[in-house]
PDB file of N, CA and C in Angstrom:
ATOM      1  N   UNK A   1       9.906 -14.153 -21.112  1.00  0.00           N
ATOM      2  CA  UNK A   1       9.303 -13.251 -20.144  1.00  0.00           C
ATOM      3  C   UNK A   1       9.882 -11.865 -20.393  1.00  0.00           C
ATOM      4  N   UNK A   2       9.169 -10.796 -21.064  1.00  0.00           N
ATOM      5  CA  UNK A   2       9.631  -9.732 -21.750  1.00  0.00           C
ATOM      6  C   UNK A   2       9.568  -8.967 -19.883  1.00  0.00           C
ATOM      7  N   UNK A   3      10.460  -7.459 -20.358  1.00  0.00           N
ATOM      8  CA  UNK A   3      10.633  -6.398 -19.289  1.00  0.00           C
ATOM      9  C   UNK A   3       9.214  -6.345 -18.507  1.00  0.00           C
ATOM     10  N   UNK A   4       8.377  -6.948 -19.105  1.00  0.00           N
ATOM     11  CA  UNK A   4       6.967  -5.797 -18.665  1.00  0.00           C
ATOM     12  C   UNK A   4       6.016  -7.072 -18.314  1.00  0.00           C
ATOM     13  N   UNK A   5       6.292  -8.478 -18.503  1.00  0.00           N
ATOM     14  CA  UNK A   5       5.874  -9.503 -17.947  1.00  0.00           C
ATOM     15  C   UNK A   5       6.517  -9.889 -16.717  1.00  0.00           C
ATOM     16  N   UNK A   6       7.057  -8.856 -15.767  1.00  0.00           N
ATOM     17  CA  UNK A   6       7.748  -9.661 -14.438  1.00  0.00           C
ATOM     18  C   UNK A   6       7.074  -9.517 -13.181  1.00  0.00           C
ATOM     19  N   UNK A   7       5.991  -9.330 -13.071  1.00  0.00           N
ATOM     20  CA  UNK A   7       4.772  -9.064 -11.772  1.00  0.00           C
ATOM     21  C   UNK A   7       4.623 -10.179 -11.134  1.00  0.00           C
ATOM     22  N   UNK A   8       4.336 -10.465  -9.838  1.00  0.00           N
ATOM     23  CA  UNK A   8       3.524 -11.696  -9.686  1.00  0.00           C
ATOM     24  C   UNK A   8       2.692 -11.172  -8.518  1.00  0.00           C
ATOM     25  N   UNK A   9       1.954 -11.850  -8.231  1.00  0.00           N
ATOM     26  CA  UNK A   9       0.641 -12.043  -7.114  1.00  0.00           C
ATOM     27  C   UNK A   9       1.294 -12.852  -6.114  1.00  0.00           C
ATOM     28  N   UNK A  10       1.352 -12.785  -4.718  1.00  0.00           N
ATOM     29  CA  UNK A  10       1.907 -13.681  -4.077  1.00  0.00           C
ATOM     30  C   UNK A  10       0.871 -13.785  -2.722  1.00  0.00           C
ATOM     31  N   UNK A  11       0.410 -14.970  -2.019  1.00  0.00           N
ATOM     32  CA  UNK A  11      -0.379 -14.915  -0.391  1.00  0.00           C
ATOM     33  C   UNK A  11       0.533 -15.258   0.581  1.00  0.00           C
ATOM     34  N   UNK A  12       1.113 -14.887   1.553  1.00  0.00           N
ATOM     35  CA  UNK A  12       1.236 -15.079   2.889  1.00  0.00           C
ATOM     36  C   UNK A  12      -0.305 -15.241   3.409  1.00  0.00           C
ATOM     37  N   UNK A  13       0.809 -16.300   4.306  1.00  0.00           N
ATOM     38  CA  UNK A  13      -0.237 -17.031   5.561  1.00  0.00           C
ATOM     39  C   UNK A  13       0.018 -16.403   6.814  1.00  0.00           C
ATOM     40  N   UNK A  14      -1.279 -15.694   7.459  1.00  0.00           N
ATOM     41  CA  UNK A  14      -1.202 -15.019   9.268  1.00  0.00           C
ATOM     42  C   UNK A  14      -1.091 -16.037   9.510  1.00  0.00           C
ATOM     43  N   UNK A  15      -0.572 -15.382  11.156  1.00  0.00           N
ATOM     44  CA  UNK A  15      -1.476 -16.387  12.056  1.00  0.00           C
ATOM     45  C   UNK A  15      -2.094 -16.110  12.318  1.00  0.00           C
ATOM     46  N   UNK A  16      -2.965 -16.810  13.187  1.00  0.00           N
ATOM     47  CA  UNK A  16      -4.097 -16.376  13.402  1.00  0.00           C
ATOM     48  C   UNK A  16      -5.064 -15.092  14.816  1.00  0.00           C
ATOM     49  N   UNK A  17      -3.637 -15.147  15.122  1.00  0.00           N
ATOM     50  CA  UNK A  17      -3.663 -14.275  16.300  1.00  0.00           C
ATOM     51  C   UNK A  17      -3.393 -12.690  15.793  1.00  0.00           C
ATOM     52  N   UNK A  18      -3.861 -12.466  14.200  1.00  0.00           N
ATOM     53  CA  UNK A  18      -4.036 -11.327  13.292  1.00  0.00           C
ATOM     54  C   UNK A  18      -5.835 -10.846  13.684  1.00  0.00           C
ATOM     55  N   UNK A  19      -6.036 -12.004  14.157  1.00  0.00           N
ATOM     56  CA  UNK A  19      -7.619 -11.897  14.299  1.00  0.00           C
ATOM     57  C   UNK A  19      -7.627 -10.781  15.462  1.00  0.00           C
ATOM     58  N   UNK A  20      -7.023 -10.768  16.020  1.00  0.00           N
ATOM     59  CA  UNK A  20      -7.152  -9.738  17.825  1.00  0.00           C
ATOM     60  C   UNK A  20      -7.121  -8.474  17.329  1.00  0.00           C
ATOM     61  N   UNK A  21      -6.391  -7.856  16.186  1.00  0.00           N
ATOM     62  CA  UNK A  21      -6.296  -6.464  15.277  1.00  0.00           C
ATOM     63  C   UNK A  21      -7.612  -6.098  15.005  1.00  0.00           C
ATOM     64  N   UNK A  22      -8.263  -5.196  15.580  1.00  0.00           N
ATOM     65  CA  UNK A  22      -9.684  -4.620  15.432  1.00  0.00           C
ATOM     66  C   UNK A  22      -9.891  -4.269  14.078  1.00  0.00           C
ATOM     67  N   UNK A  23      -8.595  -3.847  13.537  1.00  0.00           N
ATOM     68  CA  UNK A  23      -8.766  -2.794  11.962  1.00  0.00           C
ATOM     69  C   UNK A  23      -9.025  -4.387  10.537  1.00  0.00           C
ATOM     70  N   UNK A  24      -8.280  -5.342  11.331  1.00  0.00           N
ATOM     71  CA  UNK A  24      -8.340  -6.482  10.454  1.00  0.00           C
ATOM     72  C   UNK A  24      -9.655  -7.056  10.669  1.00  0.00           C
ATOM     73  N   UNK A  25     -10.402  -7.289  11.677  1.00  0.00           N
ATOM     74  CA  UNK A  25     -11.226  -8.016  11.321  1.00  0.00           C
ATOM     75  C   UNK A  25     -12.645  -7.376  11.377  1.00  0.00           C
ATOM     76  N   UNK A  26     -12.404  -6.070  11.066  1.00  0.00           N
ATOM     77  CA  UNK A  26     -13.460  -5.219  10.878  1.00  0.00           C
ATOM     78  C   UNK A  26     -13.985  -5.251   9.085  1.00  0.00           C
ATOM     79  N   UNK A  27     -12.480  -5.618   8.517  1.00  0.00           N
ATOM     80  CA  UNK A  27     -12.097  -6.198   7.004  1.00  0.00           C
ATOM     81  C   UNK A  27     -12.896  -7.398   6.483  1.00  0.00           C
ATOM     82  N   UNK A  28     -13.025  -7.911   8.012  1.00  0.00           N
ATOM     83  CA  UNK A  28     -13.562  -9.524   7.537  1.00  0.00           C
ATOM     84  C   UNK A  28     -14.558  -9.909   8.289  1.00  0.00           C
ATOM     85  N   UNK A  29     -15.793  -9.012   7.996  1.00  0.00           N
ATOM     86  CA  UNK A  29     -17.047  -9.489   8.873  1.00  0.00           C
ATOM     87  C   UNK A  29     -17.475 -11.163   8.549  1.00  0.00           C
ATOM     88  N   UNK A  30     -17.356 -11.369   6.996  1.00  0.00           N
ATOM     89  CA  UNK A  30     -18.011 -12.531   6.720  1.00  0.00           C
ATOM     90  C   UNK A  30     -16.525 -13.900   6.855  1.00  0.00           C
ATOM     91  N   UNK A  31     -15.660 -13.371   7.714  1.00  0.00           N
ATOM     92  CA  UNK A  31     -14.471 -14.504   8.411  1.00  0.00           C
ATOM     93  C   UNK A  31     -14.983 -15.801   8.340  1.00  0.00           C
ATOM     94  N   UNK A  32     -15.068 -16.883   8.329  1.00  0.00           N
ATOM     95  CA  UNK A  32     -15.176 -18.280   8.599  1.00  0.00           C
ATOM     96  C   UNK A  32     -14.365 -18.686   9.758  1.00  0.00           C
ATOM     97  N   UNK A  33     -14.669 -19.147  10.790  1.00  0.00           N
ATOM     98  CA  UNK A  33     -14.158 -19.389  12.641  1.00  0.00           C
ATOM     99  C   UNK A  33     -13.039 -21.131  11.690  1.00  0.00           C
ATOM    100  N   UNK A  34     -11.744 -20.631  11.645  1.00  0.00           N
ATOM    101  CA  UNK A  34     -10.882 -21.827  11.302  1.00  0.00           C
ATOM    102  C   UNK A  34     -10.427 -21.795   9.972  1.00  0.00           C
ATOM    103  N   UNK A  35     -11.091 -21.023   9.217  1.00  0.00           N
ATOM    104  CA  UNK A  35     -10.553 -20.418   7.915  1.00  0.00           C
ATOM    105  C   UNK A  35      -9.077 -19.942   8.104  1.00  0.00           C
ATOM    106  N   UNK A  36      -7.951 -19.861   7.159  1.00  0.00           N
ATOM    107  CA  UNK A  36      -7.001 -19.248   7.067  1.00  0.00           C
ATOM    108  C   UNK A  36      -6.839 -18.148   7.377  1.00  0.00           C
ATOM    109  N   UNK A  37      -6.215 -17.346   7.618  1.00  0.00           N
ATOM    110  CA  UNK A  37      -6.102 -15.731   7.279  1.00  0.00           C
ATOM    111  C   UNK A  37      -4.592 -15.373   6.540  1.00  0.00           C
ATOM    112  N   UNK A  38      -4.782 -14.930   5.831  1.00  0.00           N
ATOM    113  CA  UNK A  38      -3.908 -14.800   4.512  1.00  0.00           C
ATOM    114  C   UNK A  38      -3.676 -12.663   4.361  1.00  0.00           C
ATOM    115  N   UNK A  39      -2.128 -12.798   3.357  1.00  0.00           N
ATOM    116  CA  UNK A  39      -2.239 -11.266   3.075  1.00  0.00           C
ATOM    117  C   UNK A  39      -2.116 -11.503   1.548  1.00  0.00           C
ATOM    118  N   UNK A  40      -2.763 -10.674   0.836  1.00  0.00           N
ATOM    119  CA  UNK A  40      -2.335 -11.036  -0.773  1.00  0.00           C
ATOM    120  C   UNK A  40      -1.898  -9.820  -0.995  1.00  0.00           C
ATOM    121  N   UNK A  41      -1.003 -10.173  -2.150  1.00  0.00           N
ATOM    122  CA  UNK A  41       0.186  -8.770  -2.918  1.00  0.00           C
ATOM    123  C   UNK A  41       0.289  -8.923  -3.960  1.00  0.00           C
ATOM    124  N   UNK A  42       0.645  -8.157  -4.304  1.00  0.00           N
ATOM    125  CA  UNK A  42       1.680  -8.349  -6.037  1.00  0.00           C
ATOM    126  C   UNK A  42       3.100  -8.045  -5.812  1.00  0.00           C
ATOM    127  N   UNK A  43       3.974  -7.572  -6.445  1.00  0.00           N
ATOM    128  CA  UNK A  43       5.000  -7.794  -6.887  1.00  0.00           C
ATOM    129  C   UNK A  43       5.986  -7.793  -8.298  1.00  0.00           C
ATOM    130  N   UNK A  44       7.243  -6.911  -8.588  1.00  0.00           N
ATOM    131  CA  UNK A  44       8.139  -6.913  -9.186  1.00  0.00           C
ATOM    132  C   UNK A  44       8.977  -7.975  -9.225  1.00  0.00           C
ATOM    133  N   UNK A  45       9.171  -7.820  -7.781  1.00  0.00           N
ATOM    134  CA  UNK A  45      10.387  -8.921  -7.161  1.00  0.00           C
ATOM    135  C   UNK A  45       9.508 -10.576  -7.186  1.00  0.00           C
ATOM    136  N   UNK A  46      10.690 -11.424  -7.276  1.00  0.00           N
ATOM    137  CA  UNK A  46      10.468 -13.042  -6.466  1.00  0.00           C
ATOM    138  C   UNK A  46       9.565 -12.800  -4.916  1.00  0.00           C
ATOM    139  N   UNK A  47       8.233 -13.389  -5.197  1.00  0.00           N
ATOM    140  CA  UNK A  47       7.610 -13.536  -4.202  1.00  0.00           C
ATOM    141  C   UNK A  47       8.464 -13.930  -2.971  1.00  0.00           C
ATOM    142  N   UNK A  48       9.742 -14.373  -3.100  1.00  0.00           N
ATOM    143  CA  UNK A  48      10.497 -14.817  -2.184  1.00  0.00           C
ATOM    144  C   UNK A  48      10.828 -13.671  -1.386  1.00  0.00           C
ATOM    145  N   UNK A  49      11.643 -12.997  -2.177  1.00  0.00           N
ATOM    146  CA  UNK A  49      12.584 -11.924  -1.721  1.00  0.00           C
ATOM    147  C   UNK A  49      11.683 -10.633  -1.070  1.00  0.00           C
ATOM    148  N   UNK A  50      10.208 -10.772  -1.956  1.00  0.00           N
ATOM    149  CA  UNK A  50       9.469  -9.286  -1.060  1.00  0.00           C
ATOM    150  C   UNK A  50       8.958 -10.566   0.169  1.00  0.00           C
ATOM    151  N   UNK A  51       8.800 -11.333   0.698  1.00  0.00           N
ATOM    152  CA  UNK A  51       8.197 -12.023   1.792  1.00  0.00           C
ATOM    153  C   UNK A  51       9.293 -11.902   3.252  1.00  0.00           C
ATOM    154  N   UNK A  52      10.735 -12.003   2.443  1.00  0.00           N
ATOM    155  CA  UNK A  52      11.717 -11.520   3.470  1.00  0.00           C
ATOM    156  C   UNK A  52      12.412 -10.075   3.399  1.00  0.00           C
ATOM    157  N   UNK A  53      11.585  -9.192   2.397  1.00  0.00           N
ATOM    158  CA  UNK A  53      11.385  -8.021   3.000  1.00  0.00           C
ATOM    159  C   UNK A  53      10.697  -7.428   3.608  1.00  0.00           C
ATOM    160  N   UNK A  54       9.505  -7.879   3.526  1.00  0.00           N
ATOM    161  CA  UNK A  54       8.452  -7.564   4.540  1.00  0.00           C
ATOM    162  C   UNK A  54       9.080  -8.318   5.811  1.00  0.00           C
ATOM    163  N   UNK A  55       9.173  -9.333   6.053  1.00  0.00           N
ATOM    164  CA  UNK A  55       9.881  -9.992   7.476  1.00  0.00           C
ATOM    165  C   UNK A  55      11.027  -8.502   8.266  1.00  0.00           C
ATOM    166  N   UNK A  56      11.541  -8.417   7.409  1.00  0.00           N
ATOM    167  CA  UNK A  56      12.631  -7.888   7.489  1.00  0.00           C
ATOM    168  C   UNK A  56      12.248  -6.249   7.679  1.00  0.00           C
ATOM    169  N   UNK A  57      11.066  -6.058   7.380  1.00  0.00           N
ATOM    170  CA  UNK A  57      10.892  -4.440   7.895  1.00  0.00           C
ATOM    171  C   UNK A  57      10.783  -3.308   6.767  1.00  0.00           C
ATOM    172  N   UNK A  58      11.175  -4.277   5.570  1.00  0.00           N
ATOM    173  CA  UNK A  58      11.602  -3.310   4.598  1.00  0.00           C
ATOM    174  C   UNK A  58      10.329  -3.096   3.169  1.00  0.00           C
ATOM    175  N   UNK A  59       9.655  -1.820   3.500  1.00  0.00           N
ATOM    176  CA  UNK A  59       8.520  -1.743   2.959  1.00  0.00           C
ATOM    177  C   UNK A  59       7.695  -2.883   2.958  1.00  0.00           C
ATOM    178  N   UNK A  60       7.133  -2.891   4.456  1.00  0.00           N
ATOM    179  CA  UNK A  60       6.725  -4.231   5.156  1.00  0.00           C
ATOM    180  C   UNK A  60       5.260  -3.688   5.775  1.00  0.00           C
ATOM    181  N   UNK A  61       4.753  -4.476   4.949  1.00  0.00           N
ATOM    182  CA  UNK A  61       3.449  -4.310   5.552  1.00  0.00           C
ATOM    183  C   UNK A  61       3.138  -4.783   6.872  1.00  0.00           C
ATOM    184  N   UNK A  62       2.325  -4.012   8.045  1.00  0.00           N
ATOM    185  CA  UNK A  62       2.570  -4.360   9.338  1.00  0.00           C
ATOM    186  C   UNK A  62       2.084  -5.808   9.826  1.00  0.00           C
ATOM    187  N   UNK A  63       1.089  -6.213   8.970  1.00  0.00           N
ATOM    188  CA  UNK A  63       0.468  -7.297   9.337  1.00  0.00           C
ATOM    189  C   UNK A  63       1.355  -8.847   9.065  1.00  0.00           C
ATOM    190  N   UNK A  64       2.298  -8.819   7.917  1.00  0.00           N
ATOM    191  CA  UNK A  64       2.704  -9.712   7.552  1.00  0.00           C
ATOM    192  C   UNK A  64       4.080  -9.407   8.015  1.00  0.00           C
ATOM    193  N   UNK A  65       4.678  -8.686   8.590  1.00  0.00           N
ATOM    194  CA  UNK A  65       5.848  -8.246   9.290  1.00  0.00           C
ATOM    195  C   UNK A  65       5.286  -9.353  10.830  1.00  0.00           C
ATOM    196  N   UNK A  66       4.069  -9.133  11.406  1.00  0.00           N
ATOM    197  CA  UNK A  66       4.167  -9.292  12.730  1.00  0.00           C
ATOM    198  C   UNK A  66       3.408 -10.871  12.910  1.00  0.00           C
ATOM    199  N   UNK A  67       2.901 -11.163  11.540  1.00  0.00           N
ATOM    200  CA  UNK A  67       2.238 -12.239  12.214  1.00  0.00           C
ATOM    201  C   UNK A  67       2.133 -12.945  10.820  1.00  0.00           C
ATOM    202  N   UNK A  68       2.926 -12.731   9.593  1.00  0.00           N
ATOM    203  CA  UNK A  68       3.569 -13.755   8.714  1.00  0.00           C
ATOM    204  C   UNK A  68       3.802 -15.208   9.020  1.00  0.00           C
ATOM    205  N   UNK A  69       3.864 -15.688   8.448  1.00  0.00           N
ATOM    206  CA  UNK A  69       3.893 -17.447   8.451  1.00  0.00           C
ATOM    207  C   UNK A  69       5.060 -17.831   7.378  1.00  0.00           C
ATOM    208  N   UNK A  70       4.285 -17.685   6.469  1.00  0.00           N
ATOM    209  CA  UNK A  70       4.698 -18.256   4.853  1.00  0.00           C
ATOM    210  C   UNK A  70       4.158 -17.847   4.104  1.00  0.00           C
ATOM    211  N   UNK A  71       4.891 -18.062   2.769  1.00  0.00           N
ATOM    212  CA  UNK A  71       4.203 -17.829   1.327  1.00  0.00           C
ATOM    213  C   UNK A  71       3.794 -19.189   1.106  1.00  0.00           C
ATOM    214  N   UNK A  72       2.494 -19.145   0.481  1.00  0.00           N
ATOM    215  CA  UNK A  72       1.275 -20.070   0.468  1.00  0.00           C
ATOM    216  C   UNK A  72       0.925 -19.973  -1.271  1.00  0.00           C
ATOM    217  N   UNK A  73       2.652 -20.904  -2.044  1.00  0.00           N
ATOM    218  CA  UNK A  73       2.400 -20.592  -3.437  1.00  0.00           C
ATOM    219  C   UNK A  73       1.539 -21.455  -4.324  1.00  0.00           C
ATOM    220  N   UNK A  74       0.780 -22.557  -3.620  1.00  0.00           N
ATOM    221  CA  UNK A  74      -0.432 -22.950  -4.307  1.00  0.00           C
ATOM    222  C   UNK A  74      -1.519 -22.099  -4.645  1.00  0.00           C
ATOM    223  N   UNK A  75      -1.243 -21.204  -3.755  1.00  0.00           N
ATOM    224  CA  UNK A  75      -2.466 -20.065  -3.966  1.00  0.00           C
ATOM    225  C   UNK A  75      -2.547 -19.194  -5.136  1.00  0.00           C
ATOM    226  N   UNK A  76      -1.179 -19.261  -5.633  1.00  0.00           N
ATOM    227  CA  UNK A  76      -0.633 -18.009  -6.940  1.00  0.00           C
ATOM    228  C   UNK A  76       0.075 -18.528  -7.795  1.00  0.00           C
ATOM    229  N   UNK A  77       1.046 -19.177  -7.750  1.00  0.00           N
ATOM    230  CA  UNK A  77       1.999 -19.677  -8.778  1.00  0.00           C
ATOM    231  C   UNK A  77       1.571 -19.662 -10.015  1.00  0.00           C
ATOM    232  N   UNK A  78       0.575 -20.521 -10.181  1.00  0.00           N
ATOM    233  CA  UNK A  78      -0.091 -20.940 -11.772  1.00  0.00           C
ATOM    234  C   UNK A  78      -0.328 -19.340 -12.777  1.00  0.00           C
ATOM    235  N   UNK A  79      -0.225 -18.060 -11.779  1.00  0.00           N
ATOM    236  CA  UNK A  79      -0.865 -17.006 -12.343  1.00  0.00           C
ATOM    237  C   UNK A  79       0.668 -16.295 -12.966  1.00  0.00           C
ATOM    238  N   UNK A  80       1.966 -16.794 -12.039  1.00  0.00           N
ATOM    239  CA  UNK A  80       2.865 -15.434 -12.404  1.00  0.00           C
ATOM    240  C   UNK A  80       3.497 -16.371 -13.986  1.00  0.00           C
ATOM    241  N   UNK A  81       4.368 -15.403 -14.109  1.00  0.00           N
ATOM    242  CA  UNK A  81       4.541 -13.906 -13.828  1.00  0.00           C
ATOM    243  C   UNK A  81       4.115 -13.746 -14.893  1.00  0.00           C
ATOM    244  N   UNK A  82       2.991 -11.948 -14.889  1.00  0.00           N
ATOM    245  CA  UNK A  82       2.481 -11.613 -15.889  1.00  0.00           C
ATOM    246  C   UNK A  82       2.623 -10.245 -15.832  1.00  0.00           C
ATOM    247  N   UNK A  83       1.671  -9.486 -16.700  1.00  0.00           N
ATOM    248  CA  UNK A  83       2.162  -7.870 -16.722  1.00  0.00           C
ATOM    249  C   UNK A  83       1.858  -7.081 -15.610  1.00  0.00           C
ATOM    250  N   UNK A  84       2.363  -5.868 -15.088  1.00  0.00           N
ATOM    251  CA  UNK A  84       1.689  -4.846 -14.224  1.00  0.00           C
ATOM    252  C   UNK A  84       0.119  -4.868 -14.133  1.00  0.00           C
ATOM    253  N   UNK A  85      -0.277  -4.716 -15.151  1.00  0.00           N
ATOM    254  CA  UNK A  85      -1.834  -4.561 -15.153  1.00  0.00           C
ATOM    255  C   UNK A  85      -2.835  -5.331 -14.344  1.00  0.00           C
ATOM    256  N   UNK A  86      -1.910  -6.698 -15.210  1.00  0.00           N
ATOM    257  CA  UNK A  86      -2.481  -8.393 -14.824  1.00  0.00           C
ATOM    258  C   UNK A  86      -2.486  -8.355 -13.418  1.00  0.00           C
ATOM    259  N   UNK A  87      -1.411  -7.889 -12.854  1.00  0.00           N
ATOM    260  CA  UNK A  87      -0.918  -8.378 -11.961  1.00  0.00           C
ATOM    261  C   UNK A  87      -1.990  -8.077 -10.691  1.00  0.00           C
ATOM    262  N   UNK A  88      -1.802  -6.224 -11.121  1.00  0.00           N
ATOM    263  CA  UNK A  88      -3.157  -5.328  -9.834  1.00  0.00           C
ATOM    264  C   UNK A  88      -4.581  -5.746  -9.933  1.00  0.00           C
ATOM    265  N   UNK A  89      -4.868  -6.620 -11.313  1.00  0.00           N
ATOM    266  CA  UNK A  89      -6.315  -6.825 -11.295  1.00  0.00           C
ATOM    267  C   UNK A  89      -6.226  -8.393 -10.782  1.00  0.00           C
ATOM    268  N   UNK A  90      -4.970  -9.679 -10.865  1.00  0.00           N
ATOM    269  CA  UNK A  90      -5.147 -10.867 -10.102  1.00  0.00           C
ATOM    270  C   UNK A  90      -5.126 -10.382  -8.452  1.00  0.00           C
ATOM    271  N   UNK A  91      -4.679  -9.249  -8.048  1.00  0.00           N
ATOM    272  CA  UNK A  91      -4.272  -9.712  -7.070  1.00  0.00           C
ATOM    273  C   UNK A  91      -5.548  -8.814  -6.590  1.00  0.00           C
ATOM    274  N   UNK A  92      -6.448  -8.282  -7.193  1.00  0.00           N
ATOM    275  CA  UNK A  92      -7.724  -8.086  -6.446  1.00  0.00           C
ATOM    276  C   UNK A  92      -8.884  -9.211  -6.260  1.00  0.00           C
ATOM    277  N   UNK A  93      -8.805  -9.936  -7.669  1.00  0.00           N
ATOM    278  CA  UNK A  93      -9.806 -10.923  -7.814  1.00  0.00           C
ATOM    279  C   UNK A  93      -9.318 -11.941  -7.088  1.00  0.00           C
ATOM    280  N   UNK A  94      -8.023 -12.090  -6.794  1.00  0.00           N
ATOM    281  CA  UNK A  94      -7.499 -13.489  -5.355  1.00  0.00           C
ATOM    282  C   UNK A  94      -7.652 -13.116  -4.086  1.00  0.00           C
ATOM    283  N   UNK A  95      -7.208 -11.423  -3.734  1.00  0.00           N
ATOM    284  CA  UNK A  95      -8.572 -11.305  -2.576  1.00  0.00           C
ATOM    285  C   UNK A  95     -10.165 -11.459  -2.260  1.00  0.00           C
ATOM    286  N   UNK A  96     -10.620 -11.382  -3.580  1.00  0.00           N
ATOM    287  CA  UNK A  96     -12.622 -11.146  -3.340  1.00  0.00           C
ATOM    288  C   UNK A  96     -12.158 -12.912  -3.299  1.00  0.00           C
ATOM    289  N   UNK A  97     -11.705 -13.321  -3.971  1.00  0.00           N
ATOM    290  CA  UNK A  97     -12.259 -15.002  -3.991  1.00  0.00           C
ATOM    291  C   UNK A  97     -12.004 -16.019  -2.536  1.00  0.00           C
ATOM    292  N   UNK A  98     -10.988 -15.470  -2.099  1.00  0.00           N
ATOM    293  CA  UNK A  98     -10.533 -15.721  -1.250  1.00  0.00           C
ATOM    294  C   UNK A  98     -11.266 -15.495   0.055  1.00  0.00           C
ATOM    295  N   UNK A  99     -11.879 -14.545   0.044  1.00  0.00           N
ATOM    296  CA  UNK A  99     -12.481 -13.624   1.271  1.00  0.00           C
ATOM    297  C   UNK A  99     -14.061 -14.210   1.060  1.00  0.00           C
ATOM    298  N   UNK A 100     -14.587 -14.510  -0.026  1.00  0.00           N
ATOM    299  CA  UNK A 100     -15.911 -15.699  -0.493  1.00  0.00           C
ATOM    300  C   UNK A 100     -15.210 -17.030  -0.063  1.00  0.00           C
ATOM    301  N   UNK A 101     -14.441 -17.651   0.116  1.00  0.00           N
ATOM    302  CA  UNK A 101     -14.370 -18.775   0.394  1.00  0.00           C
ATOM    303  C   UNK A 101     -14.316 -18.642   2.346  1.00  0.00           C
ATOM    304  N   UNK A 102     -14.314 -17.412   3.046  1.00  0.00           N
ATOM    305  CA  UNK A 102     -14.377 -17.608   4.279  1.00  0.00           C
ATOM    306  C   UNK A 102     -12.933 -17.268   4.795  1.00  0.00           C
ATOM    307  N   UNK A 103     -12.162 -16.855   4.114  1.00  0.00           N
ATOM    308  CA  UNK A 103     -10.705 -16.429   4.938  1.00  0.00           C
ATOM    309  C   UNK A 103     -10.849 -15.312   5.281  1.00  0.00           C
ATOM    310  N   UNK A 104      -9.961 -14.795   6.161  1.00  0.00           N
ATOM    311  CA  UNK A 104      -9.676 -13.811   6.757  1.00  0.00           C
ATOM    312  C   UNK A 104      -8.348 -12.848   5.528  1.00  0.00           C
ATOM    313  N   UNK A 105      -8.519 -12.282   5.181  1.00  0.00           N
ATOM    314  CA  UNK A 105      -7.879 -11.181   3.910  1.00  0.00           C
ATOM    315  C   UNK A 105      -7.483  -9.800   4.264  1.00  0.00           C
ATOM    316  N   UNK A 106      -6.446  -9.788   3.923  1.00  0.00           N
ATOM    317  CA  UNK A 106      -5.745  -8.215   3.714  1.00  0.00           C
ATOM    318  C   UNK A 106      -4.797  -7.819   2.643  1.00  0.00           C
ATOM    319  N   UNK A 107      -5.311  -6.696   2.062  1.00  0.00           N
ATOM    320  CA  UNK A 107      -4.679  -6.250   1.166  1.00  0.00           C
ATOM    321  C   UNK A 107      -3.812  -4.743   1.017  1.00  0.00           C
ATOM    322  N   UNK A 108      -2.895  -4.472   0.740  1.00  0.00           N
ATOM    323  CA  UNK A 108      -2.561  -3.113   1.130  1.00  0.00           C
ATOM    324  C   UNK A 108      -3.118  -2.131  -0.027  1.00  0.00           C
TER     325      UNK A 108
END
């Protein structure tokens, strides 16, 4: 895993009480009622360590700061770790796919 292969894609799981956020589910007209609601990212760091920085406040996105669950690594694993590039274009195409299967999605 060279310098420039260390990216990964990672999903946290909302809860679902992310749904009450007007700005979120204005995101997700085509929602599915029982579908997940998920945040997808990328990443330098161990999907671990940015999941308890975001917990933690620290360049924390508000949604997964307040209504985080878990990292949901069936969703990504198989993809890391790959380059920067890889990384901003998986972690767009695991939101559209995701958001077609009926979840509730946010991306920063």
């Amino acid at each position: 895993m060279g310098k420039r292969n260390h990216y990964s894609v990672y999903v946290v799981e909302l809860s679902r009480e992310v749904l009450h956020e007007g700005k979120f589910k204005k995101c997700n007209p085509n929602y599915q009622a029982g579908k997940p609601c998920v945040y997808v990212g990328m990443t330098g760091l161990d999907p671990d360590v940015r999941f308890d920085k975001h917990k933690a406040g620290i360049q924390a996105n508000r949604y997964v700061k307040q209504y985080g669950l878990r990292l949901w690594p069936d969703l990504y694993e198989a993809y890391n770790p790959m380059s920067y590039e890889s990384a901003r274009d998986k972690e767009v195409e695991l939101g559209i796919d995701l958001r077609e299967s009926g979840f509730g999605v946010w991306q920063a």
